[in-house]
N, C-alpha and C. Protein backbone atom coordinates (compact mmCIF):
# COMPACT_ATOMS: atom_id res chain seq x y z
N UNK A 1 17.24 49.24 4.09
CA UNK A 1 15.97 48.86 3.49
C UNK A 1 16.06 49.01 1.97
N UNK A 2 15.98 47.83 1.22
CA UNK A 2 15.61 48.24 -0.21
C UNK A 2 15.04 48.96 -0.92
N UNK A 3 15.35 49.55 -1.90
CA UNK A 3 14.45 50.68 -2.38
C UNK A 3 13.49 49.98 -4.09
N UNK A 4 14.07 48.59 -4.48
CA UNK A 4 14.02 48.38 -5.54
C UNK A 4 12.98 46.92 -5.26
N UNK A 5 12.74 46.36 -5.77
CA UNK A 5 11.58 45.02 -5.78
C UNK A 5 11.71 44.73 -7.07
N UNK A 6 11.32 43.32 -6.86
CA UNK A 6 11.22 42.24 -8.17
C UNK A 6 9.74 42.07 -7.44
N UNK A 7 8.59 42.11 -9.10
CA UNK A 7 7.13 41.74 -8.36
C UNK A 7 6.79 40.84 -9.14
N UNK A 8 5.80 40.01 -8.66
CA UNK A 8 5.41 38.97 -8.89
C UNK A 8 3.96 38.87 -9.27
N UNK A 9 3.37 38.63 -10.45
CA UNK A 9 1.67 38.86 -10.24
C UNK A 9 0.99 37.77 -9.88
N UNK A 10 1.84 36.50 -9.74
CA UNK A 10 0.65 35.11 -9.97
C UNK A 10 1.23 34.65 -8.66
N UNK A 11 -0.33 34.25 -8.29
CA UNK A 11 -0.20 34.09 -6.58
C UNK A 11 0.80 32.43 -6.59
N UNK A 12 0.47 32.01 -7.16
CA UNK A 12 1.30 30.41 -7.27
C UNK A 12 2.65 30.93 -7.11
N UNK A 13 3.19 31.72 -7.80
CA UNK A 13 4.87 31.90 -7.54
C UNK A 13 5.45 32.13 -5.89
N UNK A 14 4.20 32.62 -5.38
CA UNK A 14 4.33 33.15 -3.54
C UNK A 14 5.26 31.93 -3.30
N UNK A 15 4.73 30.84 -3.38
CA UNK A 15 4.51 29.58 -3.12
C UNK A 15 5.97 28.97 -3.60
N UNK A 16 6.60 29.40 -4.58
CA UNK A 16 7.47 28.61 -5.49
C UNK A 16 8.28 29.19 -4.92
N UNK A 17 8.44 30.75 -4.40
CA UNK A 17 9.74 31.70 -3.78
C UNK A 17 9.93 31.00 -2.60
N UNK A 18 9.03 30.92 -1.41
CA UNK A 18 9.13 30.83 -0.12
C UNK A 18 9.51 29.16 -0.33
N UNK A 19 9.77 28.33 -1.04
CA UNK A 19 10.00 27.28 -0.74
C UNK A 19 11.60 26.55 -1.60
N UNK A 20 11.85 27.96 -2.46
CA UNK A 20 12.81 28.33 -2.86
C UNK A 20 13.40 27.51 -4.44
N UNK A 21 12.27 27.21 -4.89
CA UNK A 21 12.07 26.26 -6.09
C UNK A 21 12.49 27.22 -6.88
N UNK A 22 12.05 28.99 -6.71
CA UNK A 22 12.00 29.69 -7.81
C UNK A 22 13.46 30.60 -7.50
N UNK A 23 14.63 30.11 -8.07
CA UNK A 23 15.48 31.56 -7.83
C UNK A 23 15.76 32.40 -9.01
N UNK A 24 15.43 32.57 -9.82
CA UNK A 24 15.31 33.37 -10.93
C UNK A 24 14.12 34.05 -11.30
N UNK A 25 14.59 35.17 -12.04
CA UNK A 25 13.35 35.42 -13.14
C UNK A 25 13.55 35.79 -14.37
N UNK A 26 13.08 35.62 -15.09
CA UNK A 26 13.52 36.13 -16.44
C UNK A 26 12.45 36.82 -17.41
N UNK A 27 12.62 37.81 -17.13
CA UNK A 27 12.17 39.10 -17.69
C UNK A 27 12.40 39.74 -19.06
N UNK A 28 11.46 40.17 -20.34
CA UNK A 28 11.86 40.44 -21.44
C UNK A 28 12.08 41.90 -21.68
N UNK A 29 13.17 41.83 -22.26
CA UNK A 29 13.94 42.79 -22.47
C UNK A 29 15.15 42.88 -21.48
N UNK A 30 15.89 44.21 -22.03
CA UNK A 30 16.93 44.23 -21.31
C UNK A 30 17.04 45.04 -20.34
N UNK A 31 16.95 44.85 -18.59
CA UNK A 31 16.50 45.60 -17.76
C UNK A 31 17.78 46.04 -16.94
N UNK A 32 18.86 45.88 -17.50
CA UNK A 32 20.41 45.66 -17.05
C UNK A 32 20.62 47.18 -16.63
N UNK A 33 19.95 48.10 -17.35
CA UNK A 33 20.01 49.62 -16.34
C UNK A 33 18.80 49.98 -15.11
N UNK A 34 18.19 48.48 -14.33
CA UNK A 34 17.96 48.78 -13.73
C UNK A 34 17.85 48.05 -12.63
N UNK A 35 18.15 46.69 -12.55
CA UNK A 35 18.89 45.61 -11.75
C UNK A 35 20.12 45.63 -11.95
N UNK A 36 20.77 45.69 -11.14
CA UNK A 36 22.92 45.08 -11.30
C UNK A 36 23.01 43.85 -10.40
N UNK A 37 23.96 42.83 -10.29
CA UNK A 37 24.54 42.47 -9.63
C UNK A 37 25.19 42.99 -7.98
N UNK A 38 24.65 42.14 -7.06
CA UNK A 38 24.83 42.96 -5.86
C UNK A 38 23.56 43.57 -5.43
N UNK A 39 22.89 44.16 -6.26
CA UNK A 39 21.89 44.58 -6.06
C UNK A 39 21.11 44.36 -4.80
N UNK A 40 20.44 44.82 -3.49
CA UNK A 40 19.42 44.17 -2.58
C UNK A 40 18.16 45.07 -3.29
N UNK A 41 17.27 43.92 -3.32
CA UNK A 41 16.13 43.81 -3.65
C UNK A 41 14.76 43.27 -3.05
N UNK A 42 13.91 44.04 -2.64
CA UNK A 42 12.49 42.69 -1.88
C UNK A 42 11.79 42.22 -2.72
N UNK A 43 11.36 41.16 -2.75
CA UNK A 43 10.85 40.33 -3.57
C UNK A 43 9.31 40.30 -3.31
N UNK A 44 8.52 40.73 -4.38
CA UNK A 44 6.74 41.15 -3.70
C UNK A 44 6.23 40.14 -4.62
N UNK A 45 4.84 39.50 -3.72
CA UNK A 45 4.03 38.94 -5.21
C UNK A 45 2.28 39.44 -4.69
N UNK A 46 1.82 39.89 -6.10
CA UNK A 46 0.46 40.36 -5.35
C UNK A 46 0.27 40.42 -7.00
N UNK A 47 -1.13 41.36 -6.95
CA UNK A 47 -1.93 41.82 -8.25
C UNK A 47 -1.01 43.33 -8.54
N UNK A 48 -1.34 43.20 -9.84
CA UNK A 48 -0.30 44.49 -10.54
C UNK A 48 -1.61 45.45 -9.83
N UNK A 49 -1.08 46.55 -9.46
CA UNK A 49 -2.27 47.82 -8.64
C UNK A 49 -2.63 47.32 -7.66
N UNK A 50 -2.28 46.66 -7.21
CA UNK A 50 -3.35 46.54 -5.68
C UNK A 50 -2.18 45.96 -4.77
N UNK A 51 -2.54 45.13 -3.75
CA UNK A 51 -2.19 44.82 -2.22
C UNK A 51 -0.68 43.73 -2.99
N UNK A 52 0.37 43.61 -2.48
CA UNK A 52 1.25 43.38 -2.18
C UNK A 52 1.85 42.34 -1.20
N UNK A 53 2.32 41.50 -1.20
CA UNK A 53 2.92 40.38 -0.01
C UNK A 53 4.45 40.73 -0.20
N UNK A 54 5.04 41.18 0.73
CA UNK A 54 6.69 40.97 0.72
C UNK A 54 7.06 39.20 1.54
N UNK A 55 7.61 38.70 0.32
CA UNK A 55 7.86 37.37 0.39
C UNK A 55 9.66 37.20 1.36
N UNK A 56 10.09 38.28 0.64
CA UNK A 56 12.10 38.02 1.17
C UNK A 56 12.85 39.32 0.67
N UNK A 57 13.65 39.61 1.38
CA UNK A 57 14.85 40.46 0.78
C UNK A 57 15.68 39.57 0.10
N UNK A 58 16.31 40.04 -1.27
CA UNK A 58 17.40 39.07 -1.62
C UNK A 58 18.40 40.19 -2.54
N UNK A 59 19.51 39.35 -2.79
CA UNK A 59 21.03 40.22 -2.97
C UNK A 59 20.15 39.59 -4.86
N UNK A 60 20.67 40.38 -5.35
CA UNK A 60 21.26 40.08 -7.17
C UNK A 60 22.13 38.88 -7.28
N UNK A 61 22.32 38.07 -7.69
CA UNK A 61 23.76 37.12 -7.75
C UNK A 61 24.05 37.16 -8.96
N UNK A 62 23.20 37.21 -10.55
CA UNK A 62 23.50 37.28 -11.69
C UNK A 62 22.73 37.85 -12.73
N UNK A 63 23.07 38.51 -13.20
CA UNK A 63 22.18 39.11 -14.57
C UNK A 63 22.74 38.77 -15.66
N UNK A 64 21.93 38.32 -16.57
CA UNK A 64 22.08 38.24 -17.96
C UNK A 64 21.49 38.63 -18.53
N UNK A 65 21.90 39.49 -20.10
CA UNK A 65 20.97 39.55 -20.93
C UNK A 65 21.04 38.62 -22.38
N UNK A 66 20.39 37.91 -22.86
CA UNK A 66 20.93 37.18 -24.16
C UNK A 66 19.15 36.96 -24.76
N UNK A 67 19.40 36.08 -25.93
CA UNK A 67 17.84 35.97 -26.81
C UNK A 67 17.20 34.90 -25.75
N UNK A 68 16.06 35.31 -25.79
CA UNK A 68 15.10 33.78 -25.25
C UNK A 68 15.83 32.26 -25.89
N UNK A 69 15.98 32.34 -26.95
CA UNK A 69 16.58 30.83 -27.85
C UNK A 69 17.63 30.62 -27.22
N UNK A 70 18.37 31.24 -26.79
CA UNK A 70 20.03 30.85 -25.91
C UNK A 70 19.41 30.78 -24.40
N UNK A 71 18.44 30.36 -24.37
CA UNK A 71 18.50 30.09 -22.61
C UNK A 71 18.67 28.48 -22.44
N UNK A 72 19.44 28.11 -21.17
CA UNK A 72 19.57 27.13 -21.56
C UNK A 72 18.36 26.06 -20.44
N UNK A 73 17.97 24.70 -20.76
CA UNK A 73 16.85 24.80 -19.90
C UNK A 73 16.69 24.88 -18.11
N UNK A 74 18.34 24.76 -17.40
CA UNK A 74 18.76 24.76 -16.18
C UNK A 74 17.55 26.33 -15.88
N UNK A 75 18.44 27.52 -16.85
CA UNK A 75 17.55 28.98 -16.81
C UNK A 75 16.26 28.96 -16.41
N UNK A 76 15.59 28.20 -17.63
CA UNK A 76 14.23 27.91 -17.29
C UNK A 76 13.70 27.76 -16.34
N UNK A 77 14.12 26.21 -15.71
CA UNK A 77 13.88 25.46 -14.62
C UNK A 77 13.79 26.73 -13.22
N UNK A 78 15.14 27.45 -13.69
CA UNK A 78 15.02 28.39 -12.21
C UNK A 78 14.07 29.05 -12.70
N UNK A 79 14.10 29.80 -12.88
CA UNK A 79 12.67 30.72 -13.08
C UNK A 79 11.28 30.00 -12.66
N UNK A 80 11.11 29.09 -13.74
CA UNK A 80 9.81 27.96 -13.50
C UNK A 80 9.71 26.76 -13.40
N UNK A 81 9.64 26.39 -12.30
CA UNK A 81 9.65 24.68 -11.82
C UNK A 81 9.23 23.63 -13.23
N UNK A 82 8.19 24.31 -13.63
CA UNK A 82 6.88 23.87 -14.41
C UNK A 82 7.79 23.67 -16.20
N UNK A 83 8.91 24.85 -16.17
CA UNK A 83 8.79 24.59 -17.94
C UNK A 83 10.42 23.61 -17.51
N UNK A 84 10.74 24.01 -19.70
CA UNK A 84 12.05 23.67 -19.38
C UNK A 84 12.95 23.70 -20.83
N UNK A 85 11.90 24.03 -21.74
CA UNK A 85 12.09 24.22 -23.25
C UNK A 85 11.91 25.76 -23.51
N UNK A 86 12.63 26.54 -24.44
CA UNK A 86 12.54 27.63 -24.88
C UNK A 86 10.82 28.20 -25.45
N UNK A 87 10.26 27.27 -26.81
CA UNK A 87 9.03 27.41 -26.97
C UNK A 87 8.14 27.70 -25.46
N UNK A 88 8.07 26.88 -24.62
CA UNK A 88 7.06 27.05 -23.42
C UNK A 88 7.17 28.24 -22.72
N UNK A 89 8.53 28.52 -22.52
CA UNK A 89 8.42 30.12 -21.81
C UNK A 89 8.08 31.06 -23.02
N UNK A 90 8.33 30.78 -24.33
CA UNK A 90 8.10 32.17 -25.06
C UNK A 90 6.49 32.06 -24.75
N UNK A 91 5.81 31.37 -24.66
CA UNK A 91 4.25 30.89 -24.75
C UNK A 91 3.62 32.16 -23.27
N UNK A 92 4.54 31.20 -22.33
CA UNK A 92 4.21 31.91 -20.68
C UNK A 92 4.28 33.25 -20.95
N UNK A 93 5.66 33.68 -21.68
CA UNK A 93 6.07 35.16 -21.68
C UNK A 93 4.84 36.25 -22.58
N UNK A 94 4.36 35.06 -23.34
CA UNK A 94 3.53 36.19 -24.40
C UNK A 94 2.07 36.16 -23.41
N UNK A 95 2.20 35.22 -22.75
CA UNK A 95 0.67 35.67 -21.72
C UNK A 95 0.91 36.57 -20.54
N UNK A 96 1.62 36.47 -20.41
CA UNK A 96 2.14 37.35 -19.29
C UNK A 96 2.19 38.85 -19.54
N UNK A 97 2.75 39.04 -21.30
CA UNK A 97 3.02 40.50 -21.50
C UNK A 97 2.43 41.02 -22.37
N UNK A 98 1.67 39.92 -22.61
CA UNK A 98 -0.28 40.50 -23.53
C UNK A 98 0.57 40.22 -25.16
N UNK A 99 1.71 39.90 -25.35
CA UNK A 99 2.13 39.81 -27.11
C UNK A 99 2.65 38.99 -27.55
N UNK A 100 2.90 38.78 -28.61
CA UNK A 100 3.71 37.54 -29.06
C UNK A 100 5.34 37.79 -28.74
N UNK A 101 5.86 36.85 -28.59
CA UNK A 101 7.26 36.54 -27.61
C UNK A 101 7.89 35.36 -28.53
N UNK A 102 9.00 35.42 -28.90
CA UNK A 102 9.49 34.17 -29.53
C UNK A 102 11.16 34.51 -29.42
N UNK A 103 11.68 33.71 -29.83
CA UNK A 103 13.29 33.06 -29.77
C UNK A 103 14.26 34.11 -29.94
N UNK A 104 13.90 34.97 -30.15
CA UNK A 104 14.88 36.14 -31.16
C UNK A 104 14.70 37.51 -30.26
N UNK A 105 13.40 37.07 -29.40
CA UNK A 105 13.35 38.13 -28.36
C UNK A 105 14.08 38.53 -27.26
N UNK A 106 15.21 39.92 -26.56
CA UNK A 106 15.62 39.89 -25.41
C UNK A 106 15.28 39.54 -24.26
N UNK A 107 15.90 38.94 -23.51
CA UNK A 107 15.38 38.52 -21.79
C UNK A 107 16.43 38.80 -21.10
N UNK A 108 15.85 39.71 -19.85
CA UNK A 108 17.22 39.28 -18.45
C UNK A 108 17.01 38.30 -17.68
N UNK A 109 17.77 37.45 -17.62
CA UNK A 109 18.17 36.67 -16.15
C UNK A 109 18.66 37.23 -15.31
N UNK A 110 17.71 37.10 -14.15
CA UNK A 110 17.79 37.65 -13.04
C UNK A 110 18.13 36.79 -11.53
N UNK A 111 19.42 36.08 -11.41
CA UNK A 111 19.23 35.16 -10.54
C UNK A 111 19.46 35.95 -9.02
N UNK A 112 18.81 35.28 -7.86
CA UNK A 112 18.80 35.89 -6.60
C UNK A 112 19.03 35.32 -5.41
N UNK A 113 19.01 35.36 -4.17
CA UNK A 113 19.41 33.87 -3.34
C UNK A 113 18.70 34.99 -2.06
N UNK A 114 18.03 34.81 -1.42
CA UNK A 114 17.19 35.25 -0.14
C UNK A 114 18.18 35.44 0.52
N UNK A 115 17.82 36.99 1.50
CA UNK A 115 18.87 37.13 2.45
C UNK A 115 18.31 36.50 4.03
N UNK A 116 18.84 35.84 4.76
CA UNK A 116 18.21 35.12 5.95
C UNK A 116 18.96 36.61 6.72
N UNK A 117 18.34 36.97 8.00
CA UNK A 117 18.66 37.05 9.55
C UNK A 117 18.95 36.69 10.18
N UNK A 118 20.52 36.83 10.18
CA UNK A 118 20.94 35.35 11.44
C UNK A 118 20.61 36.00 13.11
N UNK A 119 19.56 37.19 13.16
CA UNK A 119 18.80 37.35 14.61
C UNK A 119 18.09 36.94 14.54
N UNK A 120 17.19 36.32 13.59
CA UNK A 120 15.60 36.35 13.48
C UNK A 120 16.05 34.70 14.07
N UNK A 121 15.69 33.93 14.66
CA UNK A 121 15.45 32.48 14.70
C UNK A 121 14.25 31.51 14.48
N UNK A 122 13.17 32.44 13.98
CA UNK A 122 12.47 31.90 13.86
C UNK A 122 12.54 31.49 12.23
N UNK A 123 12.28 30.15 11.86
CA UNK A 123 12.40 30.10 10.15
C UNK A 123 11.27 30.00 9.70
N UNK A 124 10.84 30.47 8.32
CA UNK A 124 9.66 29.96 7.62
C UNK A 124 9.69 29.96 6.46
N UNK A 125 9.08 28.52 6.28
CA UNK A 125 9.03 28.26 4.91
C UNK A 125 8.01 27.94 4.15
């Protein structure tokens, strides 16, 4: 059982994981002492303080840390269906973390790939 989670606050992303649009995240700053590679992780999306949805278990597949300005827009795309330019996530990122966010700022990439049950047969997506 995992002990660690990637959380999610915006109910739309539920939506983007389980259908597997979203395999990244990219997170500011550098969180590299506390995700690794390999890593198993459950993946939650709910309200920060309150109730919780566990969406998937998933392994780590890649971490990066580099500036927001060096992402390239593939990065983006995983993370958010929706962007795909550096400006737009610094925009997302500064609403998200209540401050201003721009090009020069650290981010991890966090890429992940769902772990399936090959007992479970039932699928859902």
């Amino acid at each position: 059982m995992p002990t660690f989670a990637l959380n999610f606050y915006n109910p739309a992303v539920a939506d983007q994981l389980r259908t597997h649009r979203k395999t990244a995240t990219i997170r500011l700053g550098d969180k590299s002492a506390k995700y690794r590679k390999g890593m198993i992780v459950t993946i939650l999306c709910g309200a920060r303080f309150g109730q919780r949805e566990r969406i998937f278990d998933a392994v780590i597949d890649k971490m990066e840390v580099k500036r927001l300005g060096d992402l390239s827009p593939r990065e983006i795309e995983h993370d958010n269906p929706e962007l795909r330019r550096t400006d737009e996530l610094a925009h997302f990122l500064s609403q998200l973390y209540n401050r201003d966010v721009g090009e020069d700022d650290i981010v991890t990439v966090i890429r992940f790939s769902r772990i399936v049950d090959p007992g479970n047969t039932r699928f859902t997506v």
